[in-house]
Protein backbone atom coordinates (compact mmCIF):
# COMPACT_ATOMS: atom_id res chain seq x y z
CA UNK A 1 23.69 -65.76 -30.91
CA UNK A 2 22.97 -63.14 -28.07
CA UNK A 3 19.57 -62.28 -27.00
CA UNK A 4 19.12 -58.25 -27.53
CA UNK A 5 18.86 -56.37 -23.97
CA UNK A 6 14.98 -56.61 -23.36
CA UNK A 7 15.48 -53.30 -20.92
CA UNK A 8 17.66 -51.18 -23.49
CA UNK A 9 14.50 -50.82 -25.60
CA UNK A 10 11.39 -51.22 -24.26
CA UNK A 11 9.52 -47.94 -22.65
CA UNK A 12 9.08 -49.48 -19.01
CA UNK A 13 13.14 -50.65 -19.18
CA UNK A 14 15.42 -49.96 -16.23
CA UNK A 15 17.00 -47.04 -18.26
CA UNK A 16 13.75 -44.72 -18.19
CA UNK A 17 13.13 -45.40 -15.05
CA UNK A 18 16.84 -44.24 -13.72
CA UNK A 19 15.85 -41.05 -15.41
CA UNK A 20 12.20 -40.72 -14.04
CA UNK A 21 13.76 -41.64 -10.67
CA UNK A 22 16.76 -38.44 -11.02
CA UNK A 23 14.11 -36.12 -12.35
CA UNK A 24 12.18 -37.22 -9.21
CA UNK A 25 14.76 -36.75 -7.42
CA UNK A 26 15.67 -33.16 -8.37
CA UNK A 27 15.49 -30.14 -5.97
CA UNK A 28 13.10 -27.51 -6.42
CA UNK A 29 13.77 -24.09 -6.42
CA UNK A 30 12.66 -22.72 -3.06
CA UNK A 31 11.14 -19.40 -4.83
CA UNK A 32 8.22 -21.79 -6.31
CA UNK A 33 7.61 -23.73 -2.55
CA UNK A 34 7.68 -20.97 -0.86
CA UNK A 35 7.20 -17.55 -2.70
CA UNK A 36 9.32 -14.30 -1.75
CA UNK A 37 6.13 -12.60 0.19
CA UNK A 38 6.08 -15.48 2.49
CA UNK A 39 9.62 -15.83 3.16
CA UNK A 40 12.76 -14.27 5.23
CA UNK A 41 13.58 -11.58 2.34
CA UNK A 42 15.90 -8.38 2.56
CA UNK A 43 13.51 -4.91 4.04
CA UNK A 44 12.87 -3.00 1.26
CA UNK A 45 13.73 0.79 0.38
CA UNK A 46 12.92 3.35 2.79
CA UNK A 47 13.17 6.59 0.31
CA UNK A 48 9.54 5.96 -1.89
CA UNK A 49 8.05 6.42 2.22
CA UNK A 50 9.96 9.29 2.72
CA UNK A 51 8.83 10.74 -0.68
CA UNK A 52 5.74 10.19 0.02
CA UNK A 53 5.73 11.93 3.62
CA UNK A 54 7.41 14.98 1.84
CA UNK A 55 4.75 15.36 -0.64
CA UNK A 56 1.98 14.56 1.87
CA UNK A 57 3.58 17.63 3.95
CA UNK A 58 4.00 20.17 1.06
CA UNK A 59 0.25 19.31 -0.09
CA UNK A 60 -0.95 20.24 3.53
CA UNK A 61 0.69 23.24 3.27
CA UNK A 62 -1.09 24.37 -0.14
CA UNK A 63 -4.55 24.01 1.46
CA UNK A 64 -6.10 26.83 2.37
CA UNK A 65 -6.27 27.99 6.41
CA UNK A 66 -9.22 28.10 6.89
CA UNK A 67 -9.96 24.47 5.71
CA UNK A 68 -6.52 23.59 8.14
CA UNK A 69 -7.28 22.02 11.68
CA UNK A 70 -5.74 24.18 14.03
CA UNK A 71 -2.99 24.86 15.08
CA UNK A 72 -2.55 25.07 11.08
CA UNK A 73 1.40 24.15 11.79
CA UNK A 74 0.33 20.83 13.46
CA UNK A 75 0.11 18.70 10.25
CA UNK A 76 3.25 19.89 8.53
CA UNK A 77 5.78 19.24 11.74
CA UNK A 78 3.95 15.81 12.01
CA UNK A 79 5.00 14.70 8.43
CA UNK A 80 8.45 16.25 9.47
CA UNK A 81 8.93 14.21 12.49
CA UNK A 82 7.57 11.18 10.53
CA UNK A 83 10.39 11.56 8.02
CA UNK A 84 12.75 12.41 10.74
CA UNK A 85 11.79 9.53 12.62
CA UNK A 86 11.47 6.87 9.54
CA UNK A 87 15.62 7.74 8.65
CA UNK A 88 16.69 7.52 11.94
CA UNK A 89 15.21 4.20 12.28
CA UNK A 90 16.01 3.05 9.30
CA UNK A 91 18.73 4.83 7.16
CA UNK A 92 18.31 2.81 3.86
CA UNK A 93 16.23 -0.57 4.31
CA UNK A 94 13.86 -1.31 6.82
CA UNK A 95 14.80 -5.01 8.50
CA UNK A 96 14.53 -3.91 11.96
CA UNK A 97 11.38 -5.13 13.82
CA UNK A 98 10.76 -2.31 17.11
CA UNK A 99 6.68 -2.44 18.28
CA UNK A 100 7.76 1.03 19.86
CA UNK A 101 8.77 2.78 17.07
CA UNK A 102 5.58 1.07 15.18
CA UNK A 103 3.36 2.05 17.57
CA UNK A 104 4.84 5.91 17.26
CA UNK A 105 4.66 5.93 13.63
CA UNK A 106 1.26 4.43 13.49
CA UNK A 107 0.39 7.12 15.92
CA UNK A 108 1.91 9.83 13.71
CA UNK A 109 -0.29 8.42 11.03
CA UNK A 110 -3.46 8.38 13.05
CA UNK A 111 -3.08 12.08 13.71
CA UNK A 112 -2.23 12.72 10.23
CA UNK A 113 -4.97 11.18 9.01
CA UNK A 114 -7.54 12.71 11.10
CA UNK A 115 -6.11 16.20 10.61
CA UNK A 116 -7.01 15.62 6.94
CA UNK A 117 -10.36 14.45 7.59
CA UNK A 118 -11.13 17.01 9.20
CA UNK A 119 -9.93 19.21 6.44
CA UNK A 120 -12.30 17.38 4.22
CA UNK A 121 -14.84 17.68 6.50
CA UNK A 122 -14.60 21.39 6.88
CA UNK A 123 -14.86 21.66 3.02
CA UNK A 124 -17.55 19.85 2.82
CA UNK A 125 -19.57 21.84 5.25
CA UNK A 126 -18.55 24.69 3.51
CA UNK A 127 -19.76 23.74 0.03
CA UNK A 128 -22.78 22.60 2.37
CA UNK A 129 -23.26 25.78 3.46
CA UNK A 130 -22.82 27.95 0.47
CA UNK A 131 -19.68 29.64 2.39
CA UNK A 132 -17.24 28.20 0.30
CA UNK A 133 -16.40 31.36 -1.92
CA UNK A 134 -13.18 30.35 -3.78
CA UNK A 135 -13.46 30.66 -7.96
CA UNK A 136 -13.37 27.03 -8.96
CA UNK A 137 -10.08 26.52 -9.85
CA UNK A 138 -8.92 27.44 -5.95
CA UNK A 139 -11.53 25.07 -5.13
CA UNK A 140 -10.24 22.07 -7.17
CA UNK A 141 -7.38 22.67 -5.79
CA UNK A 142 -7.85 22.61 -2.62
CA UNK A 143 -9.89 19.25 -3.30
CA UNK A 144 -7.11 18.01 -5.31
CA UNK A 145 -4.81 18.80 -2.04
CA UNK A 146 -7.20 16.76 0.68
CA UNK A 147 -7.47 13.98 -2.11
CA UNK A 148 -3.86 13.19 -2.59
CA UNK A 149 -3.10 13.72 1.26
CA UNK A 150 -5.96 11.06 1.45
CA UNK A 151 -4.39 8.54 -0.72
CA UNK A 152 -0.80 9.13 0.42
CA UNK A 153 -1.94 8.76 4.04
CA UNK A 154 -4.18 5.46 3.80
CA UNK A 155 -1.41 4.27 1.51
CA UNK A 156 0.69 4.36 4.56
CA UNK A 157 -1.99 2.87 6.78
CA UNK A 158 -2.06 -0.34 4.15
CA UNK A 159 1.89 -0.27 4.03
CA UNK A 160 2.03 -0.09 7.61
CA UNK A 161 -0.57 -2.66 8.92
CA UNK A 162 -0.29 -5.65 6.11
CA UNK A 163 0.77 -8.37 7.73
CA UNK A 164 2.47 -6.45 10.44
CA UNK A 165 4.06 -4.20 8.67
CA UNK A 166 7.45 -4.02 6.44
CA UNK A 167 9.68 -5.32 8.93
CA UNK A 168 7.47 -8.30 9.95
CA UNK A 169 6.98 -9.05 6.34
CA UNK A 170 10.97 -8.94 5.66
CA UNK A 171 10.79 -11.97 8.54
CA UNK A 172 8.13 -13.34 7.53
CA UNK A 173 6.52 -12.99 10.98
CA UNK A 174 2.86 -13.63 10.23
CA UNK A 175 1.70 -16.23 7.33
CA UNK A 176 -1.38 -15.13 6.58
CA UNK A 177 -1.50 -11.99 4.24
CA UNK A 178 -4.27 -9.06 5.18
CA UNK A 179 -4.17 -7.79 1.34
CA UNK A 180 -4.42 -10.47 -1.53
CA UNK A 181 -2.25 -9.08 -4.25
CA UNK A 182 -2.97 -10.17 -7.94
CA UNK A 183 0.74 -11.27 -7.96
CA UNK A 184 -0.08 -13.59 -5.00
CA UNK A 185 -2.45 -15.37 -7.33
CA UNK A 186 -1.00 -15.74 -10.64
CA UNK A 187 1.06 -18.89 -11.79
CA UNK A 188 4.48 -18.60 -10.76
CA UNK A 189 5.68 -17.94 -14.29
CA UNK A 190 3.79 -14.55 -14.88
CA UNK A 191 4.69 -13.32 -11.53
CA UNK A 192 9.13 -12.68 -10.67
CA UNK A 193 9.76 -14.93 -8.18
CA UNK A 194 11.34 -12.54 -5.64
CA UNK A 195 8.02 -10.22 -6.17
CA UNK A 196 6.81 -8.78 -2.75
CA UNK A 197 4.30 -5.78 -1.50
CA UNK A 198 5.98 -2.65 -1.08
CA UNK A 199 5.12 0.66 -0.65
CA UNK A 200 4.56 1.64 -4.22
CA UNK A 201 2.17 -1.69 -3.93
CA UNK A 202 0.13 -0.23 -1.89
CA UNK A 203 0.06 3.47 -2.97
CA UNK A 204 -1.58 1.97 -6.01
CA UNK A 205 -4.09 0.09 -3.70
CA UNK A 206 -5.02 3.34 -1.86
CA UNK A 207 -5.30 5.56 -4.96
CA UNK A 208 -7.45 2.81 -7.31
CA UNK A 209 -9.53 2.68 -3.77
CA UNK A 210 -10.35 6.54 -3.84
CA UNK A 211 -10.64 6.89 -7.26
CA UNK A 212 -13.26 3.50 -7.81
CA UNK A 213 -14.55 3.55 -4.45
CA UNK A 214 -14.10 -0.23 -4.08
CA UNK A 215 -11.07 -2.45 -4.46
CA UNK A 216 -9.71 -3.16 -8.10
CA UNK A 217 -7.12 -5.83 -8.11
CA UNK A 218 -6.11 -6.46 -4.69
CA UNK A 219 -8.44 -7.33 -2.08
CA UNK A 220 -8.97 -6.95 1.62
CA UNK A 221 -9.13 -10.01 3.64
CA UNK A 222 -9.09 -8.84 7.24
CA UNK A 223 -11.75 -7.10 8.87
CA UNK A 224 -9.48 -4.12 9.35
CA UNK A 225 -8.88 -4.07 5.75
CA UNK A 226 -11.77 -3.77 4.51
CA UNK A 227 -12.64 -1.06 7.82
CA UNK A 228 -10.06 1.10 6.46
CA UNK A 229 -11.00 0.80 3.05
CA UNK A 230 -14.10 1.59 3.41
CA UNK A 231 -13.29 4.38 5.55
CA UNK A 232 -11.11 5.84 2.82
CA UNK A 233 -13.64 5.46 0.44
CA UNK A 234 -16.25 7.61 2.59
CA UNK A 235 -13.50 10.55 2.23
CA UNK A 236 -12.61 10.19 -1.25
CA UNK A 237 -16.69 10.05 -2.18
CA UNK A 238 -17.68 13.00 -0.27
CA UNK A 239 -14.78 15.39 -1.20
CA UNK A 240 -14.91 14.50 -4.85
CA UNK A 241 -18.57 14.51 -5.73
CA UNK A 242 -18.99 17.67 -3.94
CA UNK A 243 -15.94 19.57 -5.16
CA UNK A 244 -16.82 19.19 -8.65
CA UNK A 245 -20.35 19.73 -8.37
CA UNK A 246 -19.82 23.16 -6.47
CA UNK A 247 -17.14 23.64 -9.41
CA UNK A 248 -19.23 22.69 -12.34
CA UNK A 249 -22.13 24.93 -11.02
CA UNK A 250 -19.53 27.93 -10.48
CA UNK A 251 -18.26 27.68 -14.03
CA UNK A 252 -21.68 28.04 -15.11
């Protein structure tokens, strides 16, 4: 009579542990090591940018001359040559890391950016002043205008800047991330595992910024970040609480 296999049946037999040792063994996909954001990853889309620059450009155009910095054509060609510029560089994806044409779109942005300040701060000295004569719905729209400019623009300045912008994040240049995304957070199975920023990302940053005046679900973690928000959220606070008060009190 045969004695029955003591490692055929027992838990702790040679047979589970084969199959604890292949599990063990099995590779992991890199997507949950090392998530899409942080890896080499294909540049994303160029045409939301170039949507955006269009409508940042027809906006400026709609506001009013003498809320414009001069020369009032300044800020419209700008947004042009941005365009121009962005689909020269890059046609359809943006993969191509060049600090010179960085640095000229950044600059591009800069002047962009404080051409519509200065917009908003001429309207506010206006309502200020009492000088602003529009009926209200000119003058909501001409708020709405600097607003949206305002969003688009930042929106850039957060596209542009996180983590060294979209071509440094296709390589995955710089590790450390300069917006925390909620995606970034989240266990891997409620986020897509080839999920990272893009411009649309942070569009919704800048307008949730100027609409809450404080961050919402992403957060700044550099010191520039945070800069630049709060800078944003100066702009959006003084042209919207004025602009509807003068508004409200004209409809009366």
């Amino acid at each position: 009579m045969t004695e029955p296999d003591a490692n055929a049946e027992q838990p702790g037999g040679v047979r589970e542990e084969l199959e604890r040792l292949a599990m063990r063994g099995k590779l992991v996909p890199a997507s949950v090591i090392v998530p899409a954001w942080r890896r080499l990853t294909e540049g994303e889309s160029t045409w939301p940018v170039r949507g955006a620059v269009l409508a940042a450009t027809a906006l400026q155009v709609a506001i009013p001359n003498r809320y414009e910095i001069p020369p009032t054509w300044l800020l419209p060609t700008l947004g042009v040559l941005l365009g121009i510029g962005l689909s020269i560089a890059h046609p359809r994806t943006i993969t191509r890391h060049t600090p010179k044409l960085r640095l000229i779109s950044i600059l591009l942005i800069a002047v962009i950016s404080l051409a519509n300040a200065g917009s908003a701060g001429r309207l506010i000295r206006a309502l200020l002043n009492g000088t602003a004569n529009e009926t209200a719905s000119s003058l909501l729209l001409t708020g709405g205008a600097i607003w949206l400019t305002n969003v688009i623009v930042f929106g850039m300045w957060y596209w542009n800047l996180d983590r060294g912008g979209p071509a440094a994040r296709a390589k995955a240049l710089k590790s450390y991330p300069d917006f925390l995304f909620a995606q970034m957070t989240v266990p891997p199975d409620l986020s897509p595992p080839e999920w990272q920023p893009q411009f649309f990302d942070y569009l919704y940053l800048s307008f949730t910024n100027a609409a809450a005046f404080s961050p919402t679900d992403t957060l700044p973690l550099a010191r520039w970040a945070k800069m630049t928000m709060m800078v944003q959220s100066i702009i959006s606070l003084g042209t919207v609480v004025l602009v509807i008060a003068r508004a409200v009190n004209i409809l009366k």
